[in-house]
N, C-alpha and C. Protein backbone atom coordinates (compact mmCIF):
# COMPACT_ATOMS: atom_id res chain seq x y z
N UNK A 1 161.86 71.24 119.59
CA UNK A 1 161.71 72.63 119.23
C UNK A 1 160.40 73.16 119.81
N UNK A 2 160.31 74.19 120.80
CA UNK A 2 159.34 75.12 120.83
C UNK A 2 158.50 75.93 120.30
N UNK A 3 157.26 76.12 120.66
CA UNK A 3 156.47 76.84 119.13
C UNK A 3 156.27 78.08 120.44
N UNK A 4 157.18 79.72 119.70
CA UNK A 4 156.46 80.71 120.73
C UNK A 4 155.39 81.16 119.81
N UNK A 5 154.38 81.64 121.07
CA UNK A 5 153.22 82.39 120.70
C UNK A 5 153.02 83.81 121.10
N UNK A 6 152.70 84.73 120.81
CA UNK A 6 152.73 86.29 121.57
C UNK A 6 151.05 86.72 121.48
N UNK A 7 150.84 86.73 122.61
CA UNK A 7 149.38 87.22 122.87
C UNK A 7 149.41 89.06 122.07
N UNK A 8 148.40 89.19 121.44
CA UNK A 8 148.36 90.50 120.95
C UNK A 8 148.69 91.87 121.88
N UNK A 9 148.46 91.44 123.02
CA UNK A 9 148.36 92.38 124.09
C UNK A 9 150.04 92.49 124.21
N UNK A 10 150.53 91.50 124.38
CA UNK A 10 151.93 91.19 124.85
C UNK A 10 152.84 92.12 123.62
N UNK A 11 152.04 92.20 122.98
CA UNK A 11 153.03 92.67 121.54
C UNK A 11 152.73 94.83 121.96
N UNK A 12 151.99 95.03 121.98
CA UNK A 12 151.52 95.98 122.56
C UNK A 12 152.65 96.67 123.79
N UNK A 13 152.35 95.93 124.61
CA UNK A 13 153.16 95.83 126.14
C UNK A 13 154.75 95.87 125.50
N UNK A 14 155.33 95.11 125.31
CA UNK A 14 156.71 95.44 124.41
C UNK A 14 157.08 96.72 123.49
N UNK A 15 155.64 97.24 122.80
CA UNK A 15 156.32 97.95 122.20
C UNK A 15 156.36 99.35 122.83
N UNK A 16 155.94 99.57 124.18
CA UNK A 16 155.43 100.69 124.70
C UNK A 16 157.27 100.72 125.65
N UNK A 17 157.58 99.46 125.83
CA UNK A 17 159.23 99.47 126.64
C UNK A 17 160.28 99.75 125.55
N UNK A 18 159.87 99.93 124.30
CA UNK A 18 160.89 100.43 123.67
C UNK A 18 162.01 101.07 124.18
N UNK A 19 162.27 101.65 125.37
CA UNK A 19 162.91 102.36 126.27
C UNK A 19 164.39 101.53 126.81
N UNK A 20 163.72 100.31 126.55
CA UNK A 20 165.06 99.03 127.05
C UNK A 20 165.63 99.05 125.25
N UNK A 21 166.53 99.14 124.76
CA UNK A 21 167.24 99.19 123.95
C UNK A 21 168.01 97.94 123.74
N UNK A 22 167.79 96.78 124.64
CA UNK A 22 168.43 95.42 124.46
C UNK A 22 167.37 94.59 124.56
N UNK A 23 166.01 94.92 124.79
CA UNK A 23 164.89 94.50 124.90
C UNK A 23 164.69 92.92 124.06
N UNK A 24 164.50 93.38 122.73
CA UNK A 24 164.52 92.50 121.98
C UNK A 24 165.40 91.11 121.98
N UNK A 25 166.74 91.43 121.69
CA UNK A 25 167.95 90.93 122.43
C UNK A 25 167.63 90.21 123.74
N UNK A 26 167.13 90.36 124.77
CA UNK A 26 166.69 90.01 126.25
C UNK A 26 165.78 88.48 125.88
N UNK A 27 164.71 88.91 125.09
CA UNK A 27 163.64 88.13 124.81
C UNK A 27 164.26 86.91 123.78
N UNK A 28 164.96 87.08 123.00
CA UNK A 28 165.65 86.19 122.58
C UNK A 28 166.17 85.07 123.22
N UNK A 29 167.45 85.81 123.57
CA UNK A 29 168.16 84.91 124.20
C UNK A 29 167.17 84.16 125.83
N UNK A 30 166.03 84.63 126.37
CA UNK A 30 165.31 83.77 127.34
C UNK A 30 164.29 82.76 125.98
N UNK A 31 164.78 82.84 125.01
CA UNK A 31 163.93 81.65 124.38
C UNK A 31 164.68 80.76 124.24
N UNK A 32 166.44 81.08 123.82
CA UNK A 32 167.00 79.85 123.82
C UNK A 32 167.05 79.31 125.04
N UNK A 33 167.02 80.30 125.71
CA UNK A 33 167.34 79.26 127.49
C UNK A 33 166.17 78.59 127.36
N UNK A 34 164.78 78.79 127.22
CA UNK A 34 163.78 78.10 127.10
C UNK A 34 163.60 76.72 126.55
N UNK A 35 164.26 77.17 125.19
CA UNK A 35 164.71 75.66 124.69
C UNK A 35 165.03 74.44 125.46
N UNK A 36 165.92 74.57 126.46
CA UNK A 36 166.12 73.77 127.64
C UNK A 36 165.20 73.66 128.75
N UNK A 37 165.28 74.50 128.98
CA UNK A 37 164.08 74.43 130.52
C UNK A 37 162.63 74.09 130.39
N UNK A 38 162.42 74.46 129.33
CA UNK A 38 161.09 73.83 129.40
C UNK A 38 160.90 72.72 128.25
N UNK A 39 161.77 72.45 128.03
CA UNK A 39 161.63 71.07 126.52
C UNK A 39 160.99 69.56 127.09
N UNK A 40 159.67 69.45 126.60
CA UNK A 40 158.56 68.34 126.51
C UNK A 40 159.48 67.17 126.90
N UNK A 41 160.07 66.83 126.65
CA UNK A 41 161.13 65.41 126.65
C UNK A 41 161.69 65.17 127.69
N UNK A 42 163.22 66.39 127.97
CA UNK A 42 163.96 66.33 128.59
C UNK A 42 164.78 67.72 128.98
N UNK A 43 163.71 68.60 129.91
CA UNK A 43 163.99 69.92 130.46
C UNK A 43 165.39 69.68 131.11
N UNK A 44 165.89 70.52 131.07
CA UNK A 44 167.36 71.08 132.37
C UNK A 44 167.55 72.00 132.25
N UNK A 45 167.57 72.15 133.67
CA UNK A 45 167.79 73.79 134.13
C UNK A 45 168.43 74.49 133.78
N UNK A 46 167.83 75.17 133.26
CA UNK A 46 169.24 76.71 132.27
C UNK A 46 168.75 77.75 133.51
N UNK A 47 167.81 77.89 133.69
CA UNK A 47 167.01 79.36 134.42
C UNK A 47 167.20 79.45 136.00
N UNK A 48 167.96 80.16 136.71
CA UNK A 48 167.94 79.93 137.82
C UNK A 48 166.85 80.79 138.71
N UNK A 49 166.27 79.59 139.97
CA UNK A 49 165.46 79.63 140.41
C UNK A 49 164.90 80.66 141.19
N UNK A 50 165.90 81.75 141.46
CA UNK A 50 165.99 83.06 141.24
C UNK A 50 165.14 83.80 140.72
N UNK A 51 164.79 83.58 139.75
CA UNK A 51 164.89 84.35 138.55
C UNK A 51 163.34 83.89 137.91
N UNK A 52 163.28 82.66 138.09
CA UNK A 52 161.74 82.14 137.15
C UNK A 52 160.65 81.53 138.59
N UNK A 53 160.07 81.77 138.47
CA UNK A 53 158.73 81.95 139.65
C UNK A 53 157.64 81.04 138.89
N UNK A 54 157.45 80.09 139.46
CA UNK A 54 155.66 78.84 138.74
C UNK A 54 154.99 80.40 139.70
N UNK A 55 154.01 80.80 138.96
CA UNK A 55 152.57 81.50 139.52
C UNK A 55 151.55 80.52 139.73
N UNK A 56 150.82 79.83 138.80
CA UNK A 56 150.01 78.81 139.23
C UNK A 56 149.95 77.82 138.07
N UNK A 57 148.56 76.34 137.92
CA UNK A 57 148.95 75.42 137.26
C UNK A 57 147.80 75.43 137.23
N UNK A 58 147.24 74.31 136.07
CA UNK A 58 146.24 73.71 136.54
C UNK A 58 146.67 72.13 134.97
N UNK A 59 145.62 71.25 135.22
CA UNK A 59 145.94 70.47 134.55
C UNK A 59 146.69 70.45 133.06
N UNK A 60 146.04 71.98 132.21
CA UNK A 60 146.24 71.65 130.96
C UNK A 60 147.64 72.96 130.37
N UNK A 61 148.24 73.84 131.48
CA UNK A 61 149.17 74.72 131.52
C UNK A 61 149.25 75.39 132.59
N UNK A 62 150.53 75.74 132.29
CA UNK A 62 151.20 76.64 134.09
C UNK A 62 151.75 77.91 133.33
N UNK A 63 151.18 78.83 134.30
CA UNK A 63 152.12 80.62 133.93
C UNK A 63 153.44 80.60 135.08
N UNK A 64 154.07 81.03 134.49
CA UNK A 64 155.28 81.37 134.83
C UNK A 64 155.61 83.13 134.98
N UNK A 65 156.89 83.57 135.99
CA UNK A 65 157.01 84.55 135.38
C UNK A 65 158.60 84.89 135.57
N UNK A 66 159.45 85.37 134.66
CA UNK A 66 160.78 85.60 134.58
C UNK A 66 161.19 87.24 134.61
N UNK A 67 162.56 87.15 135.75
CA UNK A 67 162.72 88.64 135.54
C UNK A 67 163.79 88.32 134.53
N UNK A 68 163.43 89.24 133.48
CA UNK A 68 164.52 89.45 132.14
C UNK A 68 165.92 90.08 132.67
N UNK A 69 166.81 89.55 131.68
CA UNK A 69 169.04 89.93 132.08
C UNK A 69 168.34 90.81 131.19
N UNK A 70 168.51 92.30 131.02
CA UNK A 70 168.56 93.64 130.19
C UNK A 70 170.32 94.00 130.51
N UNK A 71 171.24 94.32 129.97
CA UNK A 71 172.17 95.05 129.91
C UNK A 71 171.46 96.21 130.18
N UNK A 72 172.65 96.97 131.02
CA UNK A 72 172.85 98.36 131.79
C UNK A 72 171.60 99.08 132.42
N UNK A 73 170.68 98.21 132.84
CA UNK A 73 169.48 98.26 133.61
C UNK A 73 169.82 97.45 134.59
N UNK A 74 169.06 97.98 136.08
CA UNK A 74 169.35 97.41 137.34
C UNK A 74 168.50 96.67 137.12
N UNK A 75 168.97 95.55 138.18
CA UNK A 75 167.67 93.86 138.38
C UNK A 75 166.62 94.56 139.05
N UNK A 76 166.45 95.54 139.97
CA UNK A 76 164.74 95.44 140.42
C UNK A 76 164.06 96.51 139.22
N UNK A 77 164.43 96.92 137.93
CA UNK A 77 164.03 97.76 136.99
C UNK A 77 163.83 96.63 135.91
N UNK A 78 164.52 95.86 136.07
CA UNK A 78 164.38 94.77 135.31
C UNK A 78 162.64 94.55 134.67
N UNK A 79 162.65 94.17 133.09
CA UNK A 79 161.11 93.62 132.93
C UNK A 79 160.57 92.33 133.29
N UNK A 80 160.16 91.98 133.65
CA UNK A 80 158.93 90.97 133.98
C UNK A 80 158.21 90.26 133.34
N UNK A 81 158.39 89.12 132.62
CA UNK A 81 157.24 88.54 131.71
C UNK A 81 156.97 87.36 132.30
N UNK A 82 155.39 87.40 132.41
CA UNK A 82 154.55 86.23 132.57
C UNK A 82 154.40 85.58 130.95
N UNK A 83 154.44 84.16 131.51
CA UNK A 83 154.53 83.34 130.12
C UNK A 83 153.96 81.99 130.48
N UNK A 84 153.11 81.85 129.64
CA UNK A 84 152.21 80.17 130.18
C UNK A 84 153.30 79.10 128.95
N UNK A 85 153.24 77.98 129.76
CA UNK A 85 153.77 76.86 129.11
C UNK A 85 152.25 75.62 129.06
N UNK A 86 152.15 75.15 127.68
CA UNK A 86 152.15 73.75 127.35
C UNK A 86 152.23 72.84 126.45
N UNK A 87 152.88 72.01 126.98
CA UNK A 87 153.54 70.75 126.28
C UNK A 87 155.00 71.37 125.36
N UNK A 88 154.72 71.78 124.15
CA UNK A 88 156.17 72.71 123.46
C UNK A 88 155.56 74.30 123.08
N UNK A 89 154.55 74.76 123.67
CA UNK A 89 154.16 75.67 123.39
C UNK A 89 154.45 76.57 124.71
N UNK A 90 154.92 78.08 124.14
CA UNK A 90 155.11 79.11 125.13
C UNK A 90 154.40 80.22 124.87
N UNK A 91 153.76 80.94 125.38
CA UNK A 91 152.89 81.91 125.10
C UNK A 91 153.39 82.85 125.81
N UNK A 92 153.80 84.22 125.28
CA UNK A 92 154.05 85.06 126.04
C UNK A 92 152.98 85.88 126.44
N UNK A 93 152.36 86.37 127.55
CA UNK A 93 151.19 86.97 127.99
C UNK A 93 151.65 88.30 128.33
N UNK A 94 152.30 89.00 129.53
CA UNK A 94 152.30 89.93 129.98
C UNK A 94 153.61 90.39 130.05
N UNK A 95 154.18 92.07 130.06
CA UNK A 95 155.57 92.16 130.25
C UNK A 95 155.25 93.34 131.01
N UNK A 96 155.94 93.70 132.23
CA UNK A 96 155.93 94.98 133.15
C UNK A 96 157.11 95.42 133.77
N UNK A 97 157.48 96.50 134.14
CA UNK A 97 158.55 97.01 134.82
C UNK A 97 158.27 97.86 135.95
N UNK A 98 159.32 97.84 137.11
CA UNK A 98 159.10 98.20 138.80
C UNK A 98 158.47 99.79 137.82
N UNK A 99 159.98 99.95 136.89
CA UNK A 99 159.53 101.59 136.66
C UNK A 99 158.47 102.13 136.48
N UNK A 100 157.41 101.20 136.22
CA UNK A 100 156.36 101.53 136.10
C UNK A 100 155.36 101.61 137.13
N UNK A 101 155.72 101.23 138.04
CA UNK A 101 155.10 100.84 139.25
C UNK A 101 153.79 99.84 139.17
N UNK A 102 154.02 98.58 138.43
CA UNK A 102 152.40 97.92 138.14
C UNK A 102 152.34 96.86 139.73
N UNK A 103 151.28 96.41 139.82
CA UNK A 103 150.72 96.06 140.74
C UNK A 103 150.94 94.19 140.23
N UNK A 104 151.52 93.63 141.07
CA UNK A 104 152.32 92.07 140.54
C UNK A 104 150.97 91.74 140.52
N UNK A 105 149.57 91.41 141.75
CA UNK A 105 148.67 90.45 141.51
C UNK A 105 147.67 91.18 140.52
N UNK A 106 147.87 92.23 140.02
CA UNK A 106 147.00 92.65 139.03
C UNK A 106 147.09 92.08 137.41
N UNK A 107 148.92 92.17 137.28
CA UNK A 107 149.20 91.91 136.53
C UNK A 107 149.39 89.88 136.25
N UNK A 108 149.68 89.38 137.13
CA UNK A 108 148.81 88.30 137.46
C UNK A 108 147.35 87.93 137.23
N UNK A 109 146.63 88.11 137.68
CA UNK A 109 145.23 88.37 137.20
C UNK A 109 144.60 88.01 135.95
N UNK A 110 145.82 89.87 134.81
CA UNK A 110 145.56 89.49 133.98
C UNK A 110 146.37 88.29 132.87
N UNK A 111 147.40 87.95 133.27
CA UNK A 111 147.69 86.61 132.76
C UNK A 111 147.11 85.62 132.78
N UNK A 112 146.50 85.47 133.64
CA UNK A 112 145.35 84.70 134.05
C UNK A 112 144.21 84.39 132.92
N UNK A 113 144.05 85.40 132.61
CA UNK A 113 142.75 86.03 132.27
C UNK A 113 143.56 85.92 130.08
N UNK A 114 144.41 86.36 129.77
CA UNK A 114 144.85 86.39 128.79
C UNK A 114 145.47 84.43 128.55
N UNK A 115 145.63 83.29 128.87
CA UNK A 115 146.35 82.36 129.02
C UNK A 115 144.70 81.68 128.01
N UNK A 116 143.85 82.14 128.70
CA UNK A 116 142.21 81.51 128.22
C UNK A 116 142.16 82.24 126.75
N UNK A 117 142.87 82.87 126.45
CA UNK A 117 142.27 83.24 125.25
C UNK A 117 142.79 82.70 123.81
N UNK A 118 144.27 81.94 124.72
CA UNK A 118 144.91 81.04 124.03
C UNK A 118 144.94 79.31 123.73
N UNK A 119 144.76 79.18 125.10
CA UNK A 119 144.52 77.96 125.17
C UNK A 119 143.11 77.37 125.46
C-alpha cells in the first residue's frame, strides 16, 4: 500500500482547475494505477510510457511527471502532474495545463524545489 502525500501548494494548484469537472476522478484512478507501477516490492507497468516521463533522480527520490486521462478534454489540454516517488511514498508536487500556457522547465524547477520540502 502507498502512502499519498499532497504538497500544500499542490492542493492550491488543483483547486484553481476546478474547471476539469472529472478532475478529482482523474487523480484517483492515477493512484490506483500507481498502486502498481510504482509498488516497493513488485512494480508492473500499468502507465504507459507515453504518458509518464522520469524528470530526474537522485539517490533518495525521483520526480516524475504524468499527463492525466480527463474525460471530454483533449490530450495536449490535458493536466500535468509532477509527482516525486520514495520507497511507498508519493508526493504530489505540481499540477499545470497547456491551457494555461505554463512554462514545463519552470514548472520543473519548481518541483524541484517543492520535493525538498518534503523529503
Amino acid at each position: 500500500m502507498l502512502d499519498f502525500i499532497y504538497h500544500p501548494s499542490f492542493i492550491k494548484e488543483t483547486a484553481k482547475l476546478k474547471r476539469f469537472s472529472f478532475l478529482d476522478k482523474a487523480l484517483e484512478a492515477f493512484k490506483m494505477l500507481c498502486e502498481f507501477q510504482f509498488h516497493p516490492l513488485n512494480p508492473q507497468q500499468r502507465i504507459a510510457p507515453a504518458k509518464l516521463h522520469r524528470i530526474t533522480q537522485n539517490e533518495v527520490w525521483s520526480i516524475w511527471k504524468i499527463e492525466l486521462s480527463v474525460p471530454n478534454v483533449r490530450p495536449n489540454q490535458s493536466p500535468r502532474v509532477w509527482f516525486a516517488v520514495r520507497g511507498s511514498n508519493i508526493v504530489f508536487l505540481c499540477i499545470a495545463t497547456h491551457i494555461d500556457n505554463y512554462d514545463d522547465n519552470q514548472i520543473t524547477k519548481v518541483a524541484a524545489e517543492r520535493v525538498t520540502d518534503i523529503f
